[in-house]
PDB file of N, CA and C in Angstrom:
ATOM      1  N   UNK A   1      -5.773 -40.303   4.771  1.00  0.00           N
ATOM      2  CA  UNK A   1      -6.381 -41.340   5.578  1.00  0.00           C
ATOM      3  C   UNK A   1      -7.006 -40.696   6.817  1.00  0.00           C
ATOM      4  N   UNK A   2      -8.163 -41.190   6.871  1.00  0.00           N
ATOM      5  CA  UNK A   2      -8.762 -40.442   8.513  1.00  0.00           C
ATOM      6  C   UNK A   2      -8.836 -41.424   9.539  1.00  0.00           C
ATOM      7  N   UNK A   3      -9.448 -40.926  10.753  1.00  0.00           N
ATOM      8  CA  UNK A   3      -8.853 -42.033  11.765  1.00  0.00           C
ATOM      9  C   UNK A   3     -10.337 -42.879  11.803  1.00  0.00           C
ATOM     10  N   UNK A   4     -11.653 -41.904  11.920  1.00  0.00           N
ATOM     11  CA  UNK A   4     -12.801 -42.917  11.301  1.00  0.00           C
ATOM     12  C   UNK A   4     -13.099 -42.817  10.013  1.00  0.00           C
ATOM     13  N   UNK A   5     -13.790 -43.639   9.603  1.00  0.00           N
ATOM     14  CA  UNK A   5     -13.492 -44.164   8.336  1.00  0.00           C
ATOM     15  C   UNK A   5     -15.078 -45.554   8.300  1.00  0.00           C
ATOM     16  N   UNK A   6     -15.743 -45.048   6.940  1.00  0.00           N
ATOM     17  CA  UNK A   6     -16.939 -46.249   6.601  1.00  0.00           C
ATOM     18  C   UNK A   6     -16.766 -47.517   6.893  1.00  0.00           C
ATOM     19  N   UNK A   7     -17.441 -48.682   7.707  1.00  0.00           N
ATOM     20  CA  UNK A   7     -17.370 -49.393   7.385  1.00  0.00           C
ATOM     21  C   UNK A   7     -18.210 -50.703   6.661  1.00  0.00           C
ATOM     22  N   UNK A   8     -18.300 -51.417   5.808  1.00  0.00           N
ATOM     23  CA  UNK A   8     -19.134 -51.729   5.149  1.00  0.00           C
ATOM     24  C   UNK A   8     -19.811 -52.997   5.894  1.00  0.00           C
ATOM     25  N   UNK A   9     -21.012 -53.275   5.510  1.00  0.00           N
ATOM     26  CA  UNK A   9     -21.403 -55.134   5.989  1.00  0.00           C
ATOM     27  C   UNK A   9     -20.394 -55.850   6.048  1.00  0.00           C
ATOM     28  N   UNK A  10     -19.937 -56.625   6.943  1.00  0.00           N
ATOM     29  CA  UNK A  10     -18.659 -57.526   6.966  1.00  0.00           C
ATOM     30  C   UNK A  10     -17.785 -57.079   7.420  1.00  0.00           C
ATOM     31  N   UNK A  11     -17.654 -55.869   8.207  1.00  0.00           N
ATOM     32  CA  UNK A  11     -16.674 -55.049   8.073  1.00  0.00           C
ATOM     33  C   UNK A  11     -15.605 -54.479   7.559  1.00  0.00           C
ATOM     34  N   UNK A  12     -15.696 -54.835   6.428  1.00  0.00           N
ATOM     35  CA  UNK A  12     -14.997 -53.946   5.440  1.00  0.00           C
ATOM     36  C   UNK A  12     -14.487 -52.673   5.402  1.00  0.00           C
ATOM     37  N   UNK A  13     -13.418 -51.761   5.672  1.00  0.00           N
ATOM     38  CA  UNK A  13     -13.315 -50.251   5.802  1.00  0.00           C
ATOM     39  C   UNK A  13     -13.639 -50.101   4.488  1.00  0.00           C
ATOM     40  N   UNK A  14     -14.476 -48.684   4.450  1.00  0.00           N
ATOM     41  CA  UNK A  14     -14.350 -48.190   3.275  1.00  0.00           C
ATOM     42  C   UNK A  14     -13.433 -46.716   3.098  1.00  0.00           C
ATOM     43  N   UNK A  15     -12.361 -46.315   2.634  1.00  0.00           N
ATOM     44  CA  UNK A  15     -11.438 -45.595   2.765  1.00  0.00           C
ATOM     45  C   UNK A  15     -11.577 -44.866   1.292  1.00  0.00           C
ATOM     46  N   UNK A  16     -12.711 -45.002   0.354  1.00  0.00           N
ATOM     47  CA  UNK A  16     -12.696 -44.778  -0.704  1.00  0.00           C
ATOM     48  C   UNK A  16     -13.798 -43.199  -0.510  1.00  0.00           C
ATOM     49  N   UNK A  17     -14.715 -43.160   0.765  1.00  0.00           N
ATOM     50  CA  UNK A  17     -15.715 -42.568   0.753  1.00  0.00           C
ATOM     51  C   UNK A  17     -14.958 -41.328   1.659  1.00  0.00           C
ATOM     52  N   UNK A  18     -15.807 -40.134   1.653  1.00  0.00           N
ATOM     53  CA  UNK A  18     -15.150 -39.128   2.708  1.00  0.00           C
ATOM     54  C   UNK A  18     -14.738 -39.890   4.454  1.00  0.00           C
ATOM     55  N   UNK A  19     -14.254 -38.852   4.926  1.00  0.00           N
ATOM     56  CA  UNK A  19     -14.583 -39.259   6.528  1.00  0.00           C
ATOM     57  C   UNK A  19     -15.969 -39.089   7.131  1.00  0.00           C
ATOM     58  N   UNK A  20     -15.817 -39.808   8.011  1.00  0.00           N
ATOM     59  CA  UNK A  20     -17.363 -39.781   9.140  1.00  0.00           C
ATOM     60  C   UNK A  20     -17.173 -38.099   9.102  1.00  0.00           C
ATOM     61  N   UNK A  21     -18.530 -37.554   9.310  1.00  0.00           N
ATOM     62  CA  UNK A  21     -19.017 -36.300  10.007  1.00  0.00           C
ATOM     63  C   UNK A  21     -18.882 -36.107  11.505  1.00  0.00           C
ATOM     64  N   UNK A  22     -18.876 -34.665  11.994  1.00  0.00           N
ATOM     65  CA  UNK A  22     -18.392 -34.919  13.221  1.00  0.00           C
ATOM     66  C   UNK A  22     -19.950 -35.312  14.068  1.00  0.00           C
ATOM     67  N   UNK A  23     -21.050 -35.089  13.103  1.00  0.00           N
ATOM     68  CA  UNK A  23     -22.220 -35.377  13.898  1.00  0.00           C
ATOM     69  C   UNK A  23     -22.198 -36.718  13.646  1.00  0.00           C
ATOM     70  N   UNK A  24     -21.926 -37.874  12.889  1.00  0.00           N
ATOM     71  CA  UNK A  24     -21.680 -38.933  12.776  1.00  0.00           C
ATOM     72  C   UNK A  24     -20.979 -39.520  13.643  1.00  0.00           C
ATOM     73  N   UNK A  25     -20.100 -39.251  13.779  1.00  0.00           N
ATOM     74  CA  UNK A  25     -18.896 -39.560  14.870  1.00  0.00           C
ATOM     75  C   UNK A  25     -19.686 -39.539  16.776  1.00  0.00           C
ATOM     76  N   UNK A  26     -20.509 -38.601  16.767  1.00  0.00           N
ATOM     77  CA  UNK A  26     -21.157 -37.996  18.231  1.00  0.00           C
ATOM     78  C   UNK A  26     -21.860 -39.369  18.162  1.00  0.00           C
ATOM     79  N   UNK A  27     -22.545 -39.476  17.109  1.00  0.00           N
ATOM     80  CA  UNK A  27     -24.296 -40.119  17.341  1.00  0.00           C
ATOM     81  C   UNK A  27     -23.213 -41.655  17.735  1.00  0.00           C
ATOM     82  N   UNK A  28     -22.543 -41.841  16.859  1.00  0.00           N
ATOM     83  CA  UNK A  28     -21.950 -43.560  17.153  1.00  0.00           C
ATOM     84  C   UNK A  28     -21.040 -43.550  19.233  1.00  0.00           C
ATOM     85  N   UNK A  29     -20.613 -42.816  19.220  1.00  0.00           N
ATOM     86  CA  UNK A  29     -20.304 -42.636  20.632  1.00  0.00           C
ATOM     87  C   UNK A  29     -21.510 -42.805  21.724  1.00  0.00           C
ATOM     88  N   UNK A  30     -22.586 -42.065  21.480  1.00  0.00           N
ATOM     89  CA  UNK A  30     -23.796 -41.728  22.023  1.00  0.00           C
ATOM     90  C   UNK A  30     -24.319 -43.522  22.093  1.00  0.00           C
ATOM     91  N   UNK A  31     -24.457 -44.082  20.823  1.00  0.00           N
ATOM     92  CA  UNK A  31     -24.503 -45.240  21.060  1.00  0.00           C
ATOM     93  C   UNK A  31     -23.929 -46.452  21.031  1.00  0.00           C
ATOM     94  N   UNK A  32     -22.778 -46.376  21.117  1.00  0.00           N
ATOM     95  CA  UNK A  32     -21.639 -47.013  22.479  1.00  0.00           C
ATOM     96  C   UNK A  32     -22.106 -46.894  23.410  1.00  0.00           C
ATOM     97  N   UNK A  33     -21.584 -45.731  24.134  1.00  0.00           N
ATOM     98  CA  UNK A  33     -22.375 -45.521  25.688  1.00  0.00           C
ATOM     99  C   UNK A  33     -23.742 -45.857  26.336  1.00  0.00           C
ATOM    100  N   UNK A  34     -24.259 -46.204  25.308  1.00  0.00           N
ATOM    101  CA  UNK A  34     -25.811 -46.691  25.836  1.00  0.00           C
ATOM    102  C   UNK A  34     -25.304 -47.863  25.784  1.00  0.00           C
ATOM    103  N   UNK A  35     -25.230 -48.682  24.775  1.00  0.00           N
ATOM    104  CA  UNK A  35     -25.147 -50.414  24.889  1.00  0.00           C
ATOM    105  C   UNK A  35     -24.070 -50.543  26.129  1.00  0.00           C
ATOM    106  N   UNK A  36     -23.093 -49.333  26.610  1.00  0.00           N
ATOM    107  CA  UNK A  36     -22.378 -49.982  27.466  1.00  0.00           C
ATOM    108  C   UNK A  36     -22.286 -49.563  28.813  1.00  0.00           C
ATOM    109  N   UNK A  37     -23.425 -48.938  28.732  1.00  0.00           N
ATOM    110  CA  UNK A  37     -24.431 -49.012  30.488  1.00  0.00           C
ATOM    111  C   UNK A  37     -23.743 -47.612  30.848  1.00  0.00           C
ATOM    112  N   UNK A  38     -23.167 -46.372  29.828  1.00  0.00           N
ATOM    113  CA  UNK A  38     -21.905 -45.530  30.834  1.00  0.00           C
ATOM    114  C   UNK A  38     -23.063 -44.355  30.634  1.00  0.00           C
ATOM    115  N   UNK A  39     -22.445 -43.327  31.137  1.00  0.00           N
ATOM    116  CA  UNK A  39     -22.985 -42.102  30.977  1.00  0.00           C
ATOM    117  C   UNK A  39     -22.653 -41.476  29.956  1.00  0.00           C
ATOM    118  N   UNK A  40     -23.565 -40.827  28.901  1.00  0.00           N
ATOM    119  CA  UNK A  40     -23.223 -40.697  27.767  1.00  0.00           C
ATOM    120  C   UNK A  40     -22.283 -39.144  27.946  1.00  0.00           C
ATOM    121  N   UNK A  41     -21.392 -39.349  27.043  1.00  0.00           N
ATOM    122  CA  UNK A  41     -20.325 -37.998  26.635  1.00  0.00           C
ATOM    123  C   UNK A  41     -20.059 -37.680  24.775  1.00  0.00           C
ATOM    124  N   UNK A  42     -19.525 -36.858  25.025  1.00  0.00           N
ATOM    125  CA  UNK A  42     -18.735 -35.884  23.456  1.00  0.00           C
ATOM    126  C   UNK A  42     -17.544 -36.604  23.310  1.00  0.00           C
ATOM    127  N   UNK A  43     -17.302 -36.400  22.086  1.00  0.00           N
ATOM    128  CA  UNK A  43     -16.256 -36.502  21.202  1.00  0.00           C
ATOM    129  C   UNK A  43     -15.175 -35.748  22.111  1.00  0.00           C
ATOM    130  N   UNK A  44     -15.280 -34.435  22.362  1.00  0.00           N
ATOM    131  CA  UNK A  44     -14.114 -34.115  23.369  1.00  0.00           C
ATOM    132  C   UNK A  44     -14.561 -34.095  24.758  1.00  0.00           C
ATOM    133  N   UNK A  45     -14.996 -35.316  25.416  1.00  0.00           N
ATOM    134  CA  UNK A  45     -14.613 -35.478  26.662  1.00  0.00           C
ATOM    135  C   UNK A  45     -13.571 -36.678  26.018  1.00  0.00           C
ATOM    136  N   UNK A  46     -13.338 -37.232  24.812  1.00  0.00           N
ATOM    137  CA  UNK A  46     -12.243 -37.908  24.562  1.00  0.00           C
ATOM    138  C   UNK A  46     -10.933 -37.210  24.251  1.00  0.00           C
ATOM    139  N   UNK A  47     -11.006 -35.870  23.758  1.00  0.00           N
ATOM    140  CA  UNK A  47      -9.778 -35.326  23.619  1.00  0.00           C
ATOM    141  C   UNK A  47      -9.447 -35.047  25.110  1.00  0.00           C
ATOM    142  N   UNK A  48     -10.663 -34.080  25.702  1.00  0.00           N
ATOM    143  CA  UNK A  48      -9.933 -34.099  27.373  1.00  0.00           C
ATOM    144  C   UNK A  48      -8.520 -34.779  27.951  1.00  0.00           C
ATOM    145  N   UNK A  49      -9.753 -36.530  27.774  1.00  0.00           N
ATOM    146  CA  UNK A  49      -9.222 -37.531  28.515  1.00  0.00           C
ATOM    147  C   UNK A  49      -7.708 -37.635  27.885  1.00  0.00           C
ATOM    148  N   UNK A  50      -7.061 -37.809  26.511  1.00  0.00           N
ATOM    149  CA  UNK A  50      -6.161 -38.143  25.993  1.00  0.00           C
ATOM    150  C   UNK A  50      -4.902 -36.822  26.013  1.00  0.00           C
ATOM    151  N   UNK A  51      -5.713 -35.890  26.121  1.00  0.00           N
ATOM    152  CA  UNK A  51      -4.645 -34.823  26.584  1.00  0.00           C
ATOM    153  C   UNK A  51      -4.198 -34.757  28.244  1.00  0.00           C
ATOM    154  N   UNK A  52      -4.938 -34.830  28.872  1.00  0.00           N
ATOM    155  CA  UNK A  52      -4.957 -35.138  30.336  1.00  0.00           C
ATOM    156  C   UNK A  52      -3.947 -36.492  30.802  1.00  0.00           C
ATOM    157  N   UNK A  53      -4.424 -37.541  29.743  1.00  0.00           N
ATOM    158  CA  UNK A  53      -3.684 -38.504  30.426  1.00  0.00           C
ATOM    159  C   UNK A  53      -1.860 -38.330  29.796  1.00  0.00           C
ATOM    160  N   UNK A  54      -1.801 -37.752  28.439  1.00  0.00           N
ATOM    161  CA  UNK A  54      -0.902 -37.646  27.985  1.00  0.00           C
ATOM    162  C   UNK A  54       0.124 -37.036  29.195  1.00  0.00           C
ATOM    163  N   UNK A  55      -0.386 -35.587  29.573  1.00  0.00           N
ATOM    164  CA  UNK A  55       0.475 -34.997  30.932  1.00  0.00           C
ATOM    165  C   UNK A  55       0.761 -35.830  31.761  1.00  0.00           C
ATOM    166  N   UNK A  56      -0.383 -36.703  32.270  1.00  0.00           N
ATOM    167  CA  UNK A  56      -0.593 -36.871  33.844  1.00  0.00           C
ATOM    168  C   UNK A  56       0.892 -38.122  33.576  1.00  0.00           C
ATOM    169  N   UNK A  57       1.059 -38.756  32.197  1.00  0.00           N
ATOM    170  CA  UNK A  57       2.194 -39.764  32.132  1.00  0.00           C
ATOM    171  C   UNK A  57       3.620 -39.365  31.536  1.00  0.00           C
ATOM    172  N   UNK A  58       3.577 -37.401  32.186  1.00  0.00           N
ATOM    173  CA  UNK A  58       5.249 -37.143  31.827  1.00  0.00           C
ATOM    174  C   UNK A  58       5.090 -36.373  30.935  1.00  0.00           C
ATOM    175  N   UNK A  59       4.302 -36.241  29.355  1.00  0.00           N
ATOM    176  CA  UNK A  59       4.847 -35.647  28.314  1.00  0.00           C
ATOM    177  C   UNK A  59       4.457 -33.723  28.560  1.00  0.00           C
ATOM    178  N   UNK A  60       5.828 -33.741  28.035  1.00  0.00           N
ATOM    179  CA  UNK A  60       5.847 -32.581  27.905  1.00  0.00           C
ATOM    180  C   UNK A  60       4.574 -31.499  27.411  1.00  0.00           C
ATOM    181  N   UNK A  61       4.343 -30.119  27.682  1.00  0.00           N
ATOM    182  CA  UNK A  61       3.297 -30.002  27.507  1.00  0.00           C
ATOM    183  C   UNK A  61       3.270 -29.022  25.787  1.00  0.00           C
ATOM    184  N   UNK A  62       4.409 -29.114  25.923  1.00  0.00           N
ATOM    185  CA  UNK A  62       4.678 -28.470  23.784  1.00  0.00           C
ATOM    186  C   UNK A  62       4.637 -30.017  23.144  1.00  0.00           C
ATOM    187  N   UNK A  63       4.568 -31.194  23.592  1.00  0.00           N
ATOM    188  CA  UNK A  63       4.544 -32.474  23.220  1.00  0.00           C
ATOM    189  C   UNK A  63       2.935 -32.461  23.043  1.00  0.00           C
ATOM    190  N   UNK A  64       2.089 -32.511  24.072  1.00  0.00           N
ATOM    191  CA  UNK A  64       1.059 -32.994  24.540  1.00  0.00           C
ATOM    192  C   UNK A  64       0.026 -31.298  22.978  1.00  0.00           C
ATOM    193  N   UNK A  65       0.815 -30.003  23.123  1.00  0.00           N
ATOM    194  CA  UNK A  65       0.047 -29.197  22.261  1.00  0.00           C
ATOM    195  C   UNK A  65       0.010 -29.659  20.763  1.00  0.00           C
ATOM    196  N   UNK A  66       1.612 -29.953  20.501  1.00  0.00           N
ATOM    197  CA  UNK A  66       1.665 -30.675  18.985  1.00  0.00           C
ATOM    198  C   UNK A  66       0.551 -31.462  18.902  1.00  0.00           C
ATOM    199  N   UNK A  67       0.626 -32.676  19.603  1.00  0.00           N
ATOM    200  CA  UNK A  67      -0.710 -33.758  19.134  1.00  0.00           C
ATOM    201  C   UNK A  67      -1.474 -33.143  19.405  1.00  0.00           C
ATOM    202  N   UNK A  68      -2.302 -32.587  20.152  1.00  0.00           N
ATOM    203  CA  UNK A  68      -3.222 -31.944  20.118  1.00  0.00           C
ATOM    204  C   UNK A  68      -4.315 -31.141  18.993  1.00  0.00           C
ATOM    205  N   UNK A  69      -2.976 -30.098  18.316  1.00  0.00           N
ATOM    206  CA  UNK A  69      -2.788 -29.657  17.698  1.00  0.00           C
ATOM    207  C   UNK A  69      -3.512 -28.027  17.589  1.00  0.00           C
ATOM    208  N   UNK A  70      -3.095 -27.971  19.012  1.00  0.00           N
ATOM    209  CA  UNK A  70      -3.371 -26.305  19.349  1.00  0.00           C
ATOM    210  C   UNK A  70      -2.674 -25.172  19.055  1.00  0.00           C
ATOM    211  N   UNK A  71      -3.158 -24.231  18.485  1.00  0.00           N
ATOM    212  CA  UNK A  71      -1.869 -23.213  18.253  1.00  0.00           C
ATOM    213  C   UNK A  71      -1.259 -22.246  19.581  1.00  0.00           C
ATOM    214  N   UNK A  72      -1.971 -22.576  20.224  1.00  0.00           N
ATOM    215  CA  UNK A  72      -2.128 -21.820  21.386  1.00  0.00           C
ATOM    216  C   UNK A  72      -1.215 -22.541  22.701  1.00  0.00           C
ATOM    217  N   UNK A  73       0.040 -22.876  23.772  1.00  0.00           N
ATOM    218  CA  UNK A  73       0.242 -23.659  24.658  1.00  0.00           C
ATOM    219  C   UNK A  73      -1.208 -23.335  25.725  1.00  0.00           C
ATOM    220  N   UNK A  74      -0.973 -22.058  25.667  1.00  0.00           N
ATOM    221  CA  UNK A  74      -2.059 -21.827  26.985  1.00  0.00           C
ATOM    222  C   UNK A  74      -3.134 -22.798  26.845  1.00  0.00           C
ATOM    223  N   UNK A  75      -3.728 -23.046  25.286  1.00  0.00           N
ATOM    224  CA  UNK A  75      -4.908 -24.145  25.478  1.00  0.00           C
ATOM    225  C   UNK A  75      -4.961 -25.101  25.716  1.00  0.00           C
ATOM    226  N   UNK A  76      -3.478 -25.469  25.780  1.00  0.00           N
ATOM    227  CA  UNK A  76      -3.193 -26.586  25.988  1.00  0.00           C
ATOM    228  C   UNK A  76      -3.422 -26.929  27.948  1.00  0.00           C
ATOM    229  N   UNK A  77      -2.740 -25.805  28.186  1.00  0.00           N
ATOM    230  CA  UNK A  77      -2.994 -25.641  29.513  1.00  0.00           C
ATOM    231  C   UNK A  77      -3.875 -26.124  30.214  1.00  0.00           C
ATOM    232  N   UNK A  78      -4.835 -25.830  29.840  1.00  0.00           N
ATOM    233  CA  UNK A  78      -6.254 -25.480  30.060  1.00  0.00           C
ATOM    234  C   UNK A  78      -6.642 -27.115  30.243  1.00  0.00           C
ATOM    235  N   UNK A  79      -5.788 -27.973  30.057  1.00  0.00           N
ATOM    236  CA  UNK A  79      -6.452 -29.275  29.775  1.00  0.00           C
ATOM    237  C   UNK A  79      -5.564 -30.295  31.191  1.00  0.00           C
ATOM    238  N   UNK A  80      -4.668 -29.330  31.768  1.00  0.00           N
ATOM    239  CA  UNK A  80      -3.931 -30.165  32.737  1.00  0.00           C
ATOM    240  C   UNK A  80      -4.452 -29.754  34.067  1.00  0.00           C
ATOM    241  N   UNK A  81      -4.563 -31.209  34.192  1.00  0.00           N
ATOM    242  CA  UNK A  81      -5.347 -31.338  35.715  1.00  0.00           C
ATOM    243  C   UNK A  81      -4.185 -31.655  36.972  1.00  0.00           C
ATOM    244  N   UNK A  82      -2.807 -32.007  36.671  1.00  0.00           N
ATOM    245  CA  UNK A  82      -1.912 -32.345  37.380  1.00  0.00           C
ATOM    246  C   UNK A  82      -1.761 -31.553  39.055  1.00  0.00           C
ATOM    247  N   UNK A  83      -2.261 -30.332  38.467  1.00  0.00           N
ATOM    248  CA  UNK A  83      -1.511 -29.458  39.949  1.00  0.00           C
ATOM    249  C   UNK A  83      -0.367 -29.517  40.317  1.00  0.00           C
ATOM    250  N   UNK A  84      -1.086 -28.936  41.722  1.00  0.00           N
ATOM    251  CA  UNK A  84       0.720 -28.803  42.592  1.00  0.00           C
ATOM    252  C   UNK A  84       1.744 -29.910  42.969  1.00  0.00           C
ATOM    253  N   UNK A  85       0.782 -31.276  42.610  1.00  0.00           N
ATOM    254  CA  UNK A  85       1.516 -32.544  42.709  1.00  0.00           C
ATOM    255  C   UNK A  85       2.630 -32.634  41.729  1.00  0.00           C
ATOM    256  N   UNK A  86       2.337 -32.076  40.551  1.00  0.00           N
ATOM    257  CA  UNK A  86       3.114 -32.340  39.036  1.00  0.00           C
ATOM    258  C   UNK A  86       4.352 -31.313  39.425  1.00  0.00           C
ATOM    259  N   UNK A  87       3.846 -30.643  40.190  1.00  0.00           N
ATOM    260  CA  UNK A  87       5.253 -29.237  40.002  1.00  0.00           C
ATOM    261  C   UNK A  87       6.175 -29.546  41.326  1.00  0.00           C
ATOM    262  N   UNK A  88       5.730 -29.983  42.474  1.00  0.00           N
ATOM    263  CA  UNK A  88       6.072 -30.862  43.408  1.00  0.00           C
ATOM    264  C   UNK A  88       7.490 -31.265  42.598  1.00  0.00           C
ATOM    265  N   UNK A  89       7.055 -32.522  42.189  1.00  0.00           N
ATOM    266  CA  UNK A  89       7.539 -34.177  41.724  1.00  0.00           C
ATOM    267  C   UNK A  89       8.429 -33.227  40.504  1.00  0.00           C
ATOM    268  N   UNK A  90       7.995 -32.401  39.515  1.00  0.00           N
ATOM    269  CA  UNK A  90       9.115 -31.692  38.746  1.00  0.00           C
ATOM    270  C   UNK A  90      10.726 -31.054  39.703  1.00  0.00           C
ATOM    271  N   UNK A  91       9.901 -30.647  40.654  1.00  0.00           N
ATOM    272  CA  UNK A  91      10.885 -29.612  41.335  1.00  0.00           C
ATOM    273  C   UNK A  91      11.823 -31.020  41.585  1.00  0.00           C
ATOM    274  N   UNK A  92      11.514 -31.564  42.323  1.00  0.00           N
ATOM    275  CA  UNK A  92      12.039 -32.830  43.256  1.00  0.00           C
ATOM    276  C   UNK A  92      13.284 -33.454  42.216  1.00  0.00           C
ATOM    277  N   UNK A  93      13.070 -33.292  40.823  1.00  0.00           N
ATOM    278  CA  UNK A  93      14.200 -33.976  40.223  1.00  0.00           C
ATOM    279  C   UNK A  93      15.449 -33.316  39.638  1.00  0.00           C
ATOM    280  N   UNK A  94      15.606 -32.125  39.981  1.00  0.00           N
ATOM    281  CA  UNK A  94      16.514 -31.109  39.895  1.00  0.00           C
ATOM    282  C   UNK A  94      17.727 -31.832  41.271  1.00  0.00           C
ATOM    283  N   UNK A  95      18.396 -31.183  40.628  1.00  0.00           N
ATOM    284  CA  UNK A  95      20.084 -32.138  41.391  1.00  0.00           C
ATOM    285  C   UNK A  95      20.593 -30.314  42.169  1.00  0.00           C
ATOM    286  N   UNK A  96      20.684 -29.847  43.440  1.00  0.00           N
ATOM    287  CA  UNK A  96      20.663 -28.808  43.769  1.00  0.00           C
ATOM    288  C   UNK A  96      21.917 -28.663  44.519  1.00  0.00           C
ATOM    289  N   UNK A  97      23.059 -28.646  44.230  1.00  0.00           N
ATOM    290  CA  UNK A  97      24.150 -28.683  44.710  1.00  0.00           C
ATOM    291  C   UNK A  97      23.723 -27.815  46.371  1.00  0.00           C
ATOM    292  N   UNK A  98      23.569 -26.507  46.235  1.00  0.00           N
ATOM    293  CA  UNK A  98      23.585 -25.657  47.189  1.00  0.00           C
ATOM    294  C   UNK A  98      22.767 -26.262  48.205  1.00  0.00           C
ATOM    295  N   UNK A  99      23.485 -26.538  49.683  1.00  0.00           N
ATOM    296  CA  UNK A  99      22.506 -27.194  50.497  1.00  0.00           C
ATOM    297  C   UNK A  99      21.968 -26.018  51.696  1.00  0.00           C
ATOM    298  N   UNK A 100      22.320 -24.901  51.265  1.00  0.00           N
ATOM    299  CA  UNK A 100      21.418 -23.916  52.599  1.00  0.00           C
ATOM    300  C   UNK A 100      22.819 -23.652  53.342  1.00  0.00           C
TER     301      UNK A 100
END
């Protein structure tokens, strides 16, 4: 099963035919974004966004590579925008007996 997928007059899925192409997939985004007044983007300024937001709401970042599905963490890396706020707010929840 793919995640796009034909759909027929009536909207009908068609699940019988291959998947969309990834140039298929661009051109229908491309025009979304026009009918909906935005600035047009790629297919991965959507992975960006969904890896980005995945971090920015906690998940782990061997969580966030699985879905992804990078072999690499570092590439995963590469996709977190959190900063020093995230490592902040990490540190902060450690229980530190030793008070100085």
């Amino acid at each position: 099963m793919s995640l796009f997928v034909r759909a027929r007059r009536g909207g009908a899925l068609d699940q019988n035919v291959d998947a969309l192409t990834g140039q298929a997939v661009y051109h229908v985004l491309r025009q979304r974004a026009a009918e909906a007044g935005v600035e047009a983007f790629s297919p991965h300024d959507l992975r960006r966004t969904y890896i980005g937001d995945l971090l920015d709401e906690g998940a782990d970042l061997s969580v966030a590579q699985d879905l992804a599905g990078h072999s690499s963490l570092t590439t995963t890396a590469g996709y977190d925008r959190r900063g020093e706020r995230a490592k902040e707010q990490a540190a902060s929840r450690l229980d530190v007996p030793y008070d100085g």
